[in-house]
Protein backbone atom coordinates (compact mmCIF):
# COMPACT_ATOMS: atom_id res chain seq x y z
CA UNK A 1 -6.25 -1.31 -11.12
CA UNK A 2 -7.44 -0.13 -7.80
CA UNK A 3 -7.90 -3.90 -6.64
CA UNK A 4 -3.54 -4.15 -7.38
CA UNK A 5 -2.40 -0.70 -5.84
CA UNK A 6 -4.36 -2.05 -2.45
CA UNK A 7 -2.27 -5.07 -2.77
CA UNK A 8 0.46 -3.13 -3.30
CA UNK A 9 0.42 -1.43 -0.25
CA UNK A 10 -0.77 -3.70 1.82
CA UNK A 11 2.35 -5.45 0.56
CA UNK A 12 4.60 -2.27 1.47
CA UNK A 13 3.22 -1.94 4.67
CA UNK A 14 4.67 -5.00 6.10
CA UNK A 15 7.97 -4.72 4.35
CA UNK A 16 11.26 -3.54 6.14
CA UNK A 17 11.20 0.77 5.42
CA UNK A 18 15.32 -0.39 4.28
CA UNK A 19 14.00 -2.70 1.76
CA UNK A 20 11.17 -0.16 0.52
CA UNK A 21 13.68 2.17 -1.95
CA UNK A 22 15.34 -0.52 -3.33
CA UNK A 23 12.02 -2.35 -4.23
CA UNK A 24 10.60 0.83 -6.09
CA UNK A 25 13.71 1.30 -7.81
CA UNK A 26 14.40 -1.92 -9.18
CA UNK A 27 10.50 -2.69 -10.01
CA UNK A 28 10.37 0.65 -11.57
CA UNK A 29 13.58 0.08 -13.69
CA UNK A 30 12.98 -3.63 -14.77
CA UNK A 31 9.13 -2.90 -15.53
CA UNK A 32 10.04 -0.64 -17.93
CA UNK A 33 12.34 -3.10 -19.71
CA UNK A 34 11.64 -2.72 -23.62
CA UNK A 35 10.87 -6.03 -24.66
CA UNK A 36 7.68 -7.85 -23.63
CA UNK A 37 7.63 -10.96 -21.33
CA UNK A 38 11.36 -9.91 -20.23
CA UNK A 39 9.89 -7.40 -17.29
CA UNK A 40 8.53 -10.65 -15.47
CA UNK A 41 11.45 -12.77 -15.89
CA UNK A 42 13.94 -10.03 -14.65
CA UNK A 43 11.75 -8.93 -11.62
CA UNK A 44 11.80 -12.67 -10.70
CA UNK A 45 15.80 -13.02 -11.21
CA UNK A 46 16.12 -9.49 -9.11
CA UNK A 47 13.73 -10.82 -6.04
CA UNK A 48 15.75 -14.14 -5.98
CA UNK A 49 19.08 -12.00 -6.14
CA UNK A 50 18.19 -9.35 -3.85
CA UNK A 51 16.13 -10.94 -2.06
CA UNK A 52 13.14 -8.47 -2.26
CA UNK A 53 9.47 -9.43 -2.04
CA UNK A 54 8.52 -11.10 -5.01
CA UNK A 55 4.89 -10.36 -5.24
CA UNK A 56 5.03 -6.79 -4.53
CA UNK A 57 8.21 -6.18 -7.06
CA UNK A 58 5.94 -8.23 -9.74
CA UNK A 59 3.04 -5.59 -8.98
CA UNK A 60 5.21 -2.61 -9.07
CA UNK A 61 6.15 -4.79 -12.93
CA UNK A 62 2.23 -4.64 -13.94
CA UNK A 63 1.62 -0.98 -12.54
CA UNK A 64 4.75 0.03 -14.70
CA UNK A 65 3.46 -1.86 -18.14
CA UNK A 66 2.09 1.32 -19.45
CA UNK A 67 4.86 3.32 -19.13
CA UNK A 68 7.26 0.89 -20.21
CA UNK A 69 5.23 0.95 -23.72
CA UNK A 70 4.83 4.79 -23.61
CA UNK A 71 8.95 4.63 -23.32
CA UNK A 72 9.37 2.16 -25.82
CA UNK A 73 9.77 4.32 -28.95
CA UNK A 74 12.12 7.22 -27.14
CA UNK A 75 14.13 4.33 -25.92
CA UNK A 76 14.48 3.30 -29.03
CA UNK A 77 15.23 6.33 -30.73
CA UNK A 78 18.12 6.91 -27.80
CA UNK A 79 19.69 3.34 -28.13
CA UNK A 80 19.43 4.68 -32.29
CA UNK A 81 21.63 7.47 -31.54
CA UNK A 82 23.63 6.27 -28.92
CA UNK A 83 24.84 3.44 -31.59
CA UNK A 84 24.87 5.63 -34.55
CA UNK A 85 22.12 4.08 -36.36
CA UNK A 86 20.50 6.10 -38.85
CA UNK A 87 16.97 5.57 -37.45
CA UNK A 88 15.73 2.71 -35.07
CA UNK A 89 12.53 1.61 -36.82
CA UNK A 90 13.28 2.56 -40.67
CA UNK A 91 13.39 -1.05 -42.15
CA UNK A 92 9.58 -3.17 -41.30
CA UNK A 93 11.76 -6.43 -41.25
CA UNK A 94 12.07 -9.05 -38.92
CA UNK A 95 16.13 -7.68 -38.92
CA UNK A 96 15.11 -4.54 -38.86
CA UNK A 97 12.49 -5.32 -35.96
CA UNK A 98 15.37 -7.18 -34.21
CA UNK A 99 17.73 -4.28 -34.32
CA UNK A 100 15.15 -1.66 -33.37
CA UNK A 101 14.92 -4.24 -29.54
CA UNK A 102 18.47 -3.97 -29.62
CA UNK A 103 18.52 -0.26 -29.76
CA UNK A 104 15.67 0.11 -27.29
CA UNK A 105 17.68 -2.29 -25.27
CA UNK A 106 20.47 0.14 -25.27
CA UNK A 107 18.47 3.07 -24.56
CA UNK A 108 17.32 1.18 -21.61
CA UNK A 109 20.63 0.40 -20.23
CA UNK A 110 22.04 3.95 -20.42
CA UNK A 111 19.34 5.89 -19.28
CA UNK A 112 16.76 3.86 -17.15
CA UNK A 113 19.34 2.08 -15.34
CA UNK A 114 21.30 5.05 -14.10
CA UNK A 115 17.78 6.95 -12.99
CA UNK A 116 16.96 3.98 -11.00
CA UNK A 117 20.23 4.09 -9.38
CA UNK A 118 19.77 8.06 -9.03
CA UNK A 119 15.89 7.13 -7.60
CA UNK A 120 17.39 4.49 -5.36
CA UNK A 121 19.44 7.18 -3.63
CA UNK A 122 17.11 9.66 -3.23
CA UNK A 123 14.17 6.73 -1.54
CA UNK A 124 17.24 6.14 0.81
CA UNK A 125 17.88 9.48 1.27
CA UNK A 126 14.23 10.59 1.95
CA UNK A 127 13.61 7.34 4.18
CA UNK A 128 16.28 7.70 6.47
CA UNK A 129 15.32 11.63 6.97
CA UNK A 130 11.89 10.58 7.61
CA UNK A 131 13.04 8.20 10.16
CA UNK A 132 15.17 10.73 12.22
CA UNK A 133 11.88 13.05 12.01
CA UNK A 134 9.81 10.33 13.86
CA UNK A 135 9.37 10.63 17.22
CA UNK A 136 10.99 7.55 19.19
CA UNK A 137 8.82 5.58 21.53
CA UNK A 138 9.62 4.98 24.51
């Protein structure tokens, strides 16, 4: 674990400070994706896309596993209500397995998505602040 955060910030060292937020964000948002496997394949669709660095948005993926299966349940449970299910896990089926993702999946999109959005602005917000504090060289 300590081995990845130093190549983690060895990787955000280098990066542009206008790339940093949206890195964070997105790595943050996708790692906690609710179905495993997916996390990898989105954060490697989002650093094509967006052009981010790929190795340090799939690190920010692996440093977020843990909370994306401590979230996985409440996610659930959210997508539940926010489809009017009756509960998201009540059947042990392979259906009822299938439409427990789905509601997690939901959960997902209406809560982590808008946070990351919400944490995107605030990184921006903070790094340009931060910037204007620096003293310029000259």
């Amino acid at each position: 674990m300590k081995a990845r955060a130093r190549r983690l910030r060895a990787w955000l060292t280098v990066l542009p400070p206008e790339q940093l937020p949206l890195l964070v964000s997105v790595g943050l948002v996708l790692g906690v994706f609710p179905v495993a496997g997916f996390p990898t394949l989105l954060c490697l669709l989002a650093a094509f896309g967006l052009r981010l660095n790929l190795p340090a948005l799939q690190v920010l993926n692996n440093l977020s596993s843990p909370l994306q299966l401590a979230l996985l349940l409440p996610l659930a449970r959210a997508g539940a209500r926010i489809c009017r299910a009756s509960a998201p896990l009540a059947v042990p089926t392979a259906g009822g397995l299938a439409l427990a993702a789905l509601h997690a999946i939901a959960g997902w999109a209406f809560i982590c998505i808008p946070l990351g959005v919400l944490l995107y602005v605030v990184l921006v917000f903070f790094a340009r602040n931060r910037r204007l504090l620096q003293p310029a060289f000259r």
